[in-house]
Protein backbone atom coordinates (compact mmCIF):
# COMPACT_ATOMS: atom_id res chain seq x y z
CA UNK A 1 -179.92 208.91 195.26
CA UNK A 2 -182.10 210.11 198.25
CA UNK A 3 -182.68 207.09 201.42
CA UNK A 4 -186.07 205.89 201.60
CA UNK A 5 -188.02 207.77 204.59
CA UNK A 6 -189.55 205.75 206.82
CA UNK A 7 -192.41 206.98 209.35
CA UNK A 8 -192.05 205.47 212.91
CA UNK A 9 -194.79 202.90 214.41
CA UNK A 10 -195.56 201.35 217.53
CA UNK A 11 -196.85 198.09 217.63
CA UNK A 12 -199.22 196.56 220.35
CA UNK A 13 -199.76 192.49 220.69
CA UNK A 14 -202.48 191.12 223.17
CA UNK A 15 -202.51 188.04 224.50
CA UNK A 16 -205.86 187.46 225.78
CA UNK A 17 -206.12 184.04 228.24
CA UNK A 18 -205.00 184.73 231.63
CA UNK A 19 -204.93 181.89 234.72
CA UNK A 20 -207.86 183.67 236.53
CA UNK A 21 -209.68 186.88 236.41
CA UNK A 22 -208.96 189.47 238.69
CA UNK A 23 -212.09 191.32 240.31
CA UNK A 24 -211.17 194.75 239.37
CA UNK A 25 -210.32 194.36 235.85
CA UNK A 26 -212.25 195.36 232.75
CA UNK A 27 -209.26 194.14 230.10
CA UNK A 28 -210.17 192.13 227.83
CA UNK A 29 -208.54 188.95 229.58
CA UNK A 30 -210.10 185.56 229.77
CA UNK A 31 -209.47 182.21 231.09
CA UNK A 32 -209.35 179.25 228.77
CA UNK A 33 -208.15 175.39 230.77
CA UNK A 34 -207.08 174.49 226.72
CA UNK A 35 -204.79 177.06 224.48
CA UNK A 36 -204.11 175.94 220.65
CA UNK A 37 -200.16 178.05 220.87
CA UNK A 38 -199.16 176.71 217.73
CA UNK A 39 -202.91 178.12 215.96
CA UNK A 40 -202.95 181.25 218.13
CA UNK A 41 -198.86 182.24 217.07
CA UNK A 42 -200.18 181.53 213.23
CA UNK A 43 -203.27 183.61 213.40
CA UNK A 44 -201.07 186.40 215.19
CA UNK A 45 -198.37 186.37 212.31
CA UNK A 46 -201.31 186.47 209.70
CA UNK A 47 -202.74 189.45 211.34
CA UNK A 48 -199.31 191.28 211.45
CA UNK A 49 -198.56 189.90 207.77
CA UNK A 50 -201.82 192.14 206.71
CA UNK A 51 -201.02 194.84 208.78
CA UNK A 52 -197.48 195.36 206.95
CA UNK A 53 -198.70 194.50 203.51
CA UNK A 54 -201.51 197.68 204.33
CA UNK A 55 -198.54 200.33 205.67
CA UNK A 56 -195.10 198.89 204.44
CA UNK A 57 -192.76 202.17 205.06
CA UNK A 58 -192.45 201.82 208.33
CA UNK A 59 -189.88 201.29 211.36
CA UNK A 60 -190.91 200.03 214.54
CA UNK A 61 -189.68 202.05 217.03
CA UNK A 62 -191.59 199.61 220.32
CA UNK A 63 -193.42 196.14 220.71
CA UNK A 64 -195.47 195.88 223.35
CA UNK A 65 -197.06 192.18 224.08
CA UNK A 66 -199.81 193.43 226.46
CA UNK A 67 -203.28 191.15 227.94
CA UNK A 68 -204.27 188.81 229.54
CA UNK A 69 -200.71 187.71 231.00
CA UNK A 70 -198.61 187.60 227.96
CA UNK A 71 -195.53 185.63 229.22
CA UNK A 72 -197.96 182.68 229.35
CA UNK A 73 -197.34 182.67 225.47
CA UNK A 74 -194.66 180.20 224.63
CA UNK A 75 -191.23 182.27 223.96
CA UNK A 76 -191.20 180.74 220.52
CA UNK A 77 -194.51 183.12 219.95
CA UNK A 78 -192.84 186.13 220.79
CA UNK A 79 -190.14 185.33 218.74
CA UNK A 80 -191.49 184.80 215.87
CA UNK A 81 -193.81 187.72 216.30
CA UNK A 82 -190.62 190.00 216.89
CA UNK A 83 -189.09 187.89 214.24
CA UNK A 84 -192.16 189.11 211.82
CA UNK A 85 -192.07 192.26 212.83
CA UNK A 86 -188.16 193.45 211.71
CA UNK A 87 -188.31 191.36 208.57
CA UNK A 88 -191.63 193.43 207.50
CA UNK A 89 -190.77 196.83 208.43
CA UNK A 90 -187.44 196.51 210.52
CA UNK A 91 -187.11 197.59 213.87
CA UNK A 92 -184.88 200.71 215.29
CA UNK A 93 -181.30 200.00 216.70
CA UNK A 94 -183.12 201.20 219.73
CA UNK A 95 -186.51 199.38 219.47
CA UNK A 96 -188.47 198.94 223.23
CA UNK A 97 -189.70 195.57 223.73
CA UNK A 98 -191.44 195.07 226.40
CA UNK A 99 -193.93 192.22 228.14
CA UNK A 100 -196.30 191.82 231.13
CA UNK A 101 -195.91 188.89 233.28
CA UNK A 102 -197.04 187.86 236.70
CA UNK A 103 -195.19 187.00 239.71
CA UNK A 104 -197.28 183.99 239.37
CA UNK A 105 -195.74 183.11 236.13
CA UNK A 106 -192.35 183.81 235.79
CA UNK A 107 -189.68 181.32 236.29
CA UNK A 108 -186.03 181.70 235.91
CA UNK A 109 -186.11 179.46 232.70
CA UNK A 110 -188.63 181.01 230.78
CA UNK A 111 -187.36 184.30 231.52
CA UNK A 112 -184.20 183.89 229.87
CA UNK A 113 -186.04 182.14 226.65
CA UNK A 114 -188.30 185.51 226.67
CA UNK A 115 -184.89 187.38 226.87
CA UNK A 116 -183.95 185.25 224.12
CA UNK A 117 -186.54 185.82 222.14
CA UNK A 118 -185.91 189.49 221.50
CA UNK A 119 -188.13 190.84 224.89
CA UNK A 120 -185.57 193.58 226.54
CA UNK A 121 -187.98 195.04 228.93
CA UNK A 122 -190.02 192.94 231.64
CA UNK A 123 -193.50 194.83 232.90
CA UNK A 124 -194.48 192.93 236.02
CA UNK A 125 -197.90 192.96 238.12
CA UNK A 126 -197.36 193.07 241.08
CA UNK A 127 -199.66 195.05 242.42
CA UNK A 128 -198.56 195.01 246.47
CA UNK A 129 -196.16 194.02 248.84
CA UNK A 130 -199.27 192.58 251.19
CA UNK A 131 -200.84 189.09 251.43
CA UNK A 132 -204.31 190.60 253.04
CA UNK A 133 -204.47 193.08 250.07
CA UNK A 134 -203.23 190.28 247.31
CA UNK A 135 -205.87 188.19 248.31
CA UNK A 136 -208.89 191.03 248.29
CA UNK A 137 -207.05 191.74 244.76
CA UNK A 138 -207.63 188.17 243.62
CA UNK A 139 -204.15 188.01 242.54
CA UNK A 140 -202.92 184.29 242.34
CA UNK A 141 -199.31 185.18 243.87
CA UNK A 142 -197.92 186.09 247.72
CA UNK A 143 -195.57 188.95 248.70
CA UNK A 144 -192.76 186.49 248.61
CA UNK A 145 -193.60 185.63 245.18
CA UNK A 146 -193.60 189.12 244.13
CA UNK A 147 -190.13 189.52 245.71
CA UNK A 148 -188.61 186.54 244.13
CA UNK A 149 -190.07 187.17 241.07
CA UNK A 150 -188.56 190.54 241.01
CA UNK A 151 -184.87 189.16 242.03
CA UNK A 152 -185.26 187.11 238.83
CA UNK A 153 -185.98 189.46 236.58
CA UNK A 154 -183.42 192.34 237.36
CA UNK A 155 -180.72 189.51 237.04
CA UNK A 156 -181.65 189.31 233.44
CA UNK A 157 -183.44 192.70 232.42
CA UNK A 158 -181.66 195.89 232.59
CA UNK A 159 -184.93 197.92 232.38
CA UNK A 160 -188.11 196.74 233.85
CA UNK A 161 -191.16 197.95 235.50
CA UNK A 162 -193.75 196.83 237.93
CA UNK A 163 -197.80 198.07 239.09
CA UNK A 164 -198.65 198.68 242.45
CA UNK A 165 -202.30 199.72 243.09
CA UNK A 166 -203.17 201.61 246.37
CA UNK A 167 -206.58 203.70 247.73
CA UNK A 168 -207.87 200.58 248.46
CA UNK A 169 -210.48 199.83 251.25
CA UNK A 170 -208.70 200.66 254.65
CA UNK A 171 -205.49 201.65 253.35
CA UNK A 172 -203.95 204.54 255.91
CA UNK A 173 -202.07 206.57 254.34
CA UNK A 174 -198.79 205.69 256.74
CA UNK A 175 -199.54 201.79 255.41
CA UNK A 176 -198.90 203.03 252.09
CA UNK A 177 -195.79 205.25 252.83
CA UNK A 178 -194.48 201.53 254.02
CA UNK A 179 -195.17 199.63 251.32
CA UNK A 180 -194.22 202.34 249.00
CA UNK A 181 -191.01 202.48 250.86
CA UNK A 182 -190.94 198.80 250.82
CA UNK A 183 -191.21 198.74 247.05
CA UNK A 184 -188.92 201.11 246.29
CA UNK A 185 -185.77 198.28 247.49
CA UNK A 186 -186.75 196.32 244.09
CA UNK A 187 -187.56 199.40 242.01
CA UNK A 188 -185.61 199.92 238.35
CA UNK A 189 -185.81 202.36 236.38
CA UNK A 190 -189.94 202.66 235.73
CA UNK A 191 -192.45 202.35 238.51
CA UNK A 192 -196.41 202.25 237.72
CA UNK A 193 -198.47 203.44 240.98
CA UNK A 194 -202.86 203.04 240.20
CA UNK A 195 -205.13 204.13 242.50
CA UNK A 196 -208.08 201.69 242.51
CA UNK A 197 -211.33 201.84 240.60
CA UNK A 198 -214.26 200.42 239.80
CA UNK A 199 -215.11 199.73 236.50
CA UNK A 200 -218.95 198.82 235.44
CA UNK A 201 -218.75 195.07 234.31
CA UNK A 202 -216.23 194.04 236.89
CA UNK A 203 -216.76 191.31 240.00
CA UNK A 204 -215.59 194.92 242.08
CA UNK A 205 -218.23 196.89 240.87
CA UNK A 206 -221.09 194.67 242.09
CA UNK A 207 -219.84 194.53 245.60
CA UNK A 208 -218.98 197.67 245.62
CA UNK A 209 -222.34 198.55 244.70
CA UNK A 210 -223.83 196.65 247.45
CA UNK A 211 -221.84 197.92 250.25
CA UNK A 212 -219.26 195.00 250.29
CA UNK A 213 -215.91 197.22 250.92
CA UNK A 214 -215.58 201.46 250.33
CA UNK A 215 -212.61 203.07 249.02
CA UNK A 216 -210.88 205.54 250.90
CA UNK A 217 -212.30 209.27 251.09
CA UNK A 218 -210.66 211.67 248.32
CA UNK A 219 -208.75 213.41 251.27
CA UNK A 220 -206.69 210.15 251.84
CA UNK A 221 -206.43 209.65 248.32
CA UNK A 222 -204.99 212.88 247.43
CA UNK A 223 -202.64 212.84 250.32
CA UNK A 224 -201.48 208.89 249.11
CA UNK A 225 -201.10 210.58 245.27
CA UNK A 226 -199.01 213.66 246.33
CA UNK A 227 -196.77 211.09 249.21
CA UNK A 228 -195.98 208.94 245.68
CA UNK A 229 -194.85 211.79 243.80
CA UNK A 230 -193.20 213.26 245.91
CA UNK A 231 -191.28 209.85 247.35
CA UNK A 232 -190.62 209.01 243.94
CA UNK A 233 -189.30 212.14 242.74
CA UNK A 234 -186.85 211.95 245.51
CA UNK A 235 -186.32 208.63 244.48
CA UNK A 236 -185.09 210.04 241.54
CA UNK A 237 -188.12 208.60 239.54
CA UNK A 238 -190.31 211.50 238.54
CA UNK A 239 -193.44 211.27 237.31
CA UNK A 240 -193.36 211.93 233.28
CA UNK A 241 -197.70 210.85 233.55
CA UNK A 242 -200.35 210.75 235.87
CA UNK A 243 -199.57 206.86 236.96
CA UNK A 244 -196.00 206.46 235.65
CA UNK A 245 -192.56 207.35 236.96
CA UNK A 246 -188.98 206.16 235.67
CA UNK A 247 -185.54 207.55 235.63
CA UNK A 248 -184.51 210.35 232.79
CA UNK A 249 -184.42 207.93 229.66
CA UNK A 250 -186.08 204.89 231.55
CA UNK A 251 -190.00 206.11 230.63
CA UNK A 252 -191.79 203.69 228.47
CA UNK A 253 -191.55 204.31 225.00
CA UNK A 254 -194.31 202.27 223.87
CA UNK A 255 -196.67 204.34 226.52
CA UNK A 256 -195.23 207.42 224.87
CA UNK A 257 -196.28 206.65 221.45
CA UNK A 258 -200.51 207.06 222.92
CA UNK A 259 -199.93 209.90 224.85
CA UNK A 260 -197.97 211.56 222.64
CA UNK A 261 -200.94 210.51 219.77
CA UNK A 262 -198.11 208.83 217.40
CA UNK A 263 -199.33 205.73 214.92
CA UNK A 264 -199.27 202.77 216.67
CA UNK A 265 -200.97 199.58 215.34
CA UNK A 266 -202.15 196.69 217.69
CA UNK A 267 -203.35 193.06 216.77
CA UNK A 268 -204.96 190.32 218.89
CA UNK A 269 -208.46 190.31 220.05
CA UNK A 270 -209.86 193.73 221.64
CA UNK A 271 -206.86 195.14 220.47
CA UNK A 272 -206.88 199.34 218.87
CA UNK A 273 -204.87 201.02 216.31
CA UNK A 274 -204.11 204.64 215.51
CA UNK A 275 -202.51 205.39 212.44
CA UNK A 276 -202.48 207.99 209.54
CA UNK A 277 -202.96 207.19 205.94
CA UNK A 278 -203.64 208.30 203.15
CA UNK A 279 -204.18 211.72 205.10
CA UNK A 280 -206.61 210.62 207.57
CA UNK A 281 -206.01 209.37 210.76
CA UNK A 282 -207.81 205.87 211.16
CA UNK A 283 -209.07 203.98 214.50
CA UNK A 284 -209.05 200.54 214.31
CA UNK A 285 -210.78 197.50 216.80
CA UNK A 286 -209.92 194.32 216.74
CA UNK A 287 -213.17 191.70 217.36
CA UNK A 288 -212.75 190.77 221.13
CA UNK A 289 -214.04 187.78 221.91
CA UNK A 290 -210.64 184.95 221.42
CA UNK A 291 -212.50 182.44 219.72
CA UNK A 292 -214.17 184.52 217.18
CA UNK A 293 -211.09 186.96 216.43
CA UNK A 294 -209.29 183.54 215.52
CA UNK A 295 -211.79 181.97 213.25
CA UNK A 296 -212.11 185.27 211.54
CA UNK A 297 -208.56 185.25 211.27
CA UNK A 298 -208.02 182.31 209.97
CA UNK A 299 -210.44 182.62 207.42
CA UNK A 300 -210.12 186.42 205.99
CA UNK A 301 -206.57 187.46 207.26
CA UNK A 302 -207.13 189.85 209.96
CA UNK A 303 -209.66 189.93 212.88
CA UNK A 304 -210.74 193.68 211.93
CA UNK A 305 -214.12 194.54 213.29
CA UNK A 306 -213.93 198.45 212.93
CA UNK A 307 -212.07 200.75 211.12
CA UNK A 308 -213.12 204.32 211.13
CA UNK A 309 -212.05 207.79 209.81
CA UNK A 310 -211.66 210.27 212.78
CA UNK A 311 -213.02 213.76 212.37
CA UNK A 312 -210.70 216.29 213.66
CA UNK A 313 -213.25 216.94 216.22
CA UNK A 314 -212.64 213.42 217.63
CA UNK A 315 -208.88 213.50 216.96
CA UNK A 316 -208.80 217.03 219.05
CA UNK A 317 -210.70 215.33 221.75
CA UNK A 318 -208.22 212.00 222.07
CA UNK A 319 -205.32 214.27 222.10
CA UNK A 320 -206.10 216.48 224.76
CA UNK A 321 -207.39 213.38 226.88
CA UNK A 322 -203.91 211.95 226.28
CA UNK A 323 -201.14 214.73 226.04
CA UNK A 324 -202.65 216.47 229.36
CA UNK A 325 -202.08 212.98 231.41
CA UNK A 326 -197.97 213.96 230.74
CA UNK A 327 -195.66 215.59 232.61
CA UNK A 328 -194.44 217.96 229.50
CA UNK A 329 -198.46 218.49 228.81
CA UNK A 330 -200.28 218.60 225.63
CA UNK A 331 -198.79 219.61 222.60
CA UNK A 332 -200.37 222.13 221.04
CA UNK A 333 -198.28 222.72 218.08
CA UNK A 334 -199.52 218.95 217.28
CA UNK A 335 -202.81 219.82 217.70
CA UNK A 336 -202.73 221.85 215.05
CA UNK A 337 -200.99 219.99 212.58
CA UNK A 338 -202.94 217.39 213.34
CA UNK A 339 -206.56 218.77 212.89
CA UNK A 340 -205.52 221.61 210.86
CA UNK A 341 -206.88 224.37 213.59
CA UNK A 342 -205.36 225.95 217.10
CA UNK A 343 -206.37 224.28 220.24
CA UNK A 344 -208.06 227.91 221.11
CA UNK A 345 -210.15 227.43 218.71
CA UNK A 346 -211.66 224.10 218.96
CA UNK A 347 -211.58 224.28 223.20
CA UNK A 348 -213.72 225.68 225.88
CA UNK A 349 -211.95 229.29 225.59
CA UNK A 350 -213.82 230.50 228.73
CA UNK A 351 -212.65 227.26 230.72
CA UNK A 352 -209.07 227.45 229.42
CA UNK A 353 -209.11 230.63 231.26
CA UNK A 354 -210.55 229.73 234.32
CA UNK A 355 -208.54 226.61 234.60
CA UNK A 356 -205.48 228.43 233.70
CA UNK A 357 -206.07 231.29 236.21
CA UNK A 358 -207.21 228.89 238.67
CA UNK A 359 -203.91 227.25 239.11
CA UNK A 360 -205.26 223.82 237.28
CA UNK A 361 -203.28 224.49 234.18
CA UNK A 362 -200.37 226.14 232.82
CA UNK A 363 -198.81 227.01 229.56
CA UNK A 364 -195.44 226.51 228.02
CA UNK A 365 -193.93 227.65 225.10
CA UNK A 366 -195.60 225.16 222.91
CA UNK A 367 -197.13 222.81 225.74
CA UNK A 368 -200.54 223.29 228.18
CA UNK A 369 -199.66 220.85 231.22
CA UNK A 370 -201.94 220.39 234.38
CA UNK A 371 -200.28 221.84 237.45
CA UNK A 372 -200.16 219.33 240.51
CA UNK A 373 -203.54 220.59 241.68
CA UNK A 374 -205.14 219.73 238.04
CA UNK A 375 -203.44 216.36 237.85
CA UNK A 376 -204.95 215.55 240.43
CA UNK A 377 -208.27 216.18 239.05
CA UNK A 378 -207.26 215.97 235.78
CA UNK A 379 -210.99 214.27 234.10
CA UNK A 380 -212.59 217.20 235.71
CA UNK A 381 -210.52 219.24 233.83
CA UNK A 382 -210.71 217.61 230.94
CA UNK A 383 -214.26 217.32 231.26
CA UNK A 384 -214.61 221.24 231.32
CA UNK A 385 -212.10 221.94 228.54
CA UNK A 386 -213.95 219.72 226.36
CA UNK A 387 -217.63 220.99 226.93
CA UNK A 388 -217.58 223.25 224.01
């Protein structure tokens, strides 16, 4: 008798509520003085009930409780969401589970009831090493607490991760080839590097738009984004996406799973799906206001607000948006089985070339991947690729 196949899925969890709201970001995170835990973990566990009873042959391959700050969820949450999970559609013997948490937030004993739980993979923010920037980020936590925080979790977490964001106002380049330095002492085997935006809708973009602080000029970026690659490769952490670097086998699975366009399913407020059935690939979105998501929850099973059949023209779009942000580049044997037509045909054919003979892109074998010099510009080239 033949096994039962099961496709592989990734599934995202956000936690919404967060202690404060940091000026520069546009997640959907928002701070509540009163959290219902025990109706929040129900509504969760519906959604993911209806989820599973929608696409049963599945494995999960990665969890990934994302926000907000998720490790201000009680353990017994994640638990039971993990819990959920396997007993639906079973996880891998090598399922990534990973949360975000704060330096702000994390104490020794709720650490080890998150390891507990089933968590095997701590994501921290901590964003810098400096108490002038910290503050300026709006981040609730010192250097010191970042530090600590760190020495907590790799006692308990082989694999873990942390954010640093640089190009921010009046950062030299030699301050950040300290504090990279600096970082590197409590590095594992993943390290996230962002250089700083502003998003429209954020407390950054207004006083950015009235003169309040400037980011540093694109020379000083690009010589701060070619110092971290390089360091880091050194460091024997090479850059496998734009922002991301880890150790051969230490990338983040989870993170993967969108670049590399597999089905991944997410529930929570604000929270997006991907996932093919029935021979179309669907997008979901989640209704992302907290309050509303959980009545609607509550009272119909699922917080769905959209769910949409992409056109290949849209799915063509997403994946060369995502695959070209990797180090291996975009699969374009995927592309094809996927919308059913050769990336040559549905691109910019005369801005393929140009990029390609302009040192922006390359191809191999199977793969188109942005050289150094088209990472680094990489939604220009995008941009131009797409403008068919």
């Amino acid at each position: 008798m033949a096994s039962r196949s099961y496709e592989p899925l990734a599934l995202y969890v956000h936690w919404p509520f967060c202690q404060s709201k940091c000026p520069y970001c546009d997640f959907n995170s928002h701070v509540r003085l009163e959290i219902d835990q025990r109706r929040w973990r129900e509504a969760l566990l519906r959604e993911l009930e209806s989820e599973a009873e929608a696409d049963p042959d599945r494995r999960i391959t990665s969890i990934f409780f994302g926000g907000g700050t998720p490790s201000l969820m009680l353990p017994e949450t994640a638990a039971a969401i993990i819990e959920a999970a396997d007993r639906y559609w079973g996880l891998t013997d090598s399922a990534e589970i990973t949360i975000e948490a704060n330096p702000s937030s994390v104490e020794i004993g709720r650490l080890r009831d998150i390891r507990a739980a089933g968590v095997n993979r701590i994501s921290l923010g901590v964003q810098s090493f400096d108490d002038d920037a910290l503050d300026f980020l709006g981040r609730a936590h010192s250097a010191g607490d970042a530090r600590t925080a760190l020495d907590k979790v790799r006692s308990l977490f082989s694999r873990y991760s942390f954010d640093l964001i640089y190009s921010r106002p009046d950062q030299s380049v030699r301050a950040w080839k300290d504090e990279l330095a600096h970082a590197l002492e409590f590095a594992g085997d993943h390290l996230s590097l962002y250089q700083l935006t502003i998003e429209r809708g954020t407390a950054f973009f207004a006083r950015h738009r009235d003169g309040a602080f400037e980011l540093p000029d694109d020379e000083t970026a690009a010589r701060q984004f070619e110092h971290s690659r390089k360091t880091l490769e050194n460091a024997g952490l090479k850059a496998y996406e734009i922002s991301n670097h880890a150790e051969p086998g230490g990338e983040c699975r989870h993170n993967l799973a969108y670049w590399r366009y597999q089905d991944y399913v997410g529930i929570g407020p604000g929270a997006h799906g991907r996932v093919r059935r029935g021979g179309k690939k669907w997008a979901t979105r989640r209704i992302a206001k907290p309050e509303n998501w959980l009545n609607q929850t509550e009272s119909q099973g699922d917080g769905l607000q959209e769910k949409t059949a992409l056109t290949d023209t849209e799915i063509f779009e997403e994946m060369t948006l995502m695959g070209l942000r990797l180090a291996e580049g975009l699969n374009l044997d995927a592309i094809t089985r996927e919308t059913g037509a050769r990336f040559e045909d549905q691109t910019n054919s005369r801005a393929l070339d140009n990029l390609i003979e302009g040192g922006f892109l390359a191809k191999s074998g199977s793969y188109l991947k942005a050289t150094p010099a088209g990472a680094q510009r990489l939604n220009a080239v995008t941009a131009k690729l797409l403008d068919a």
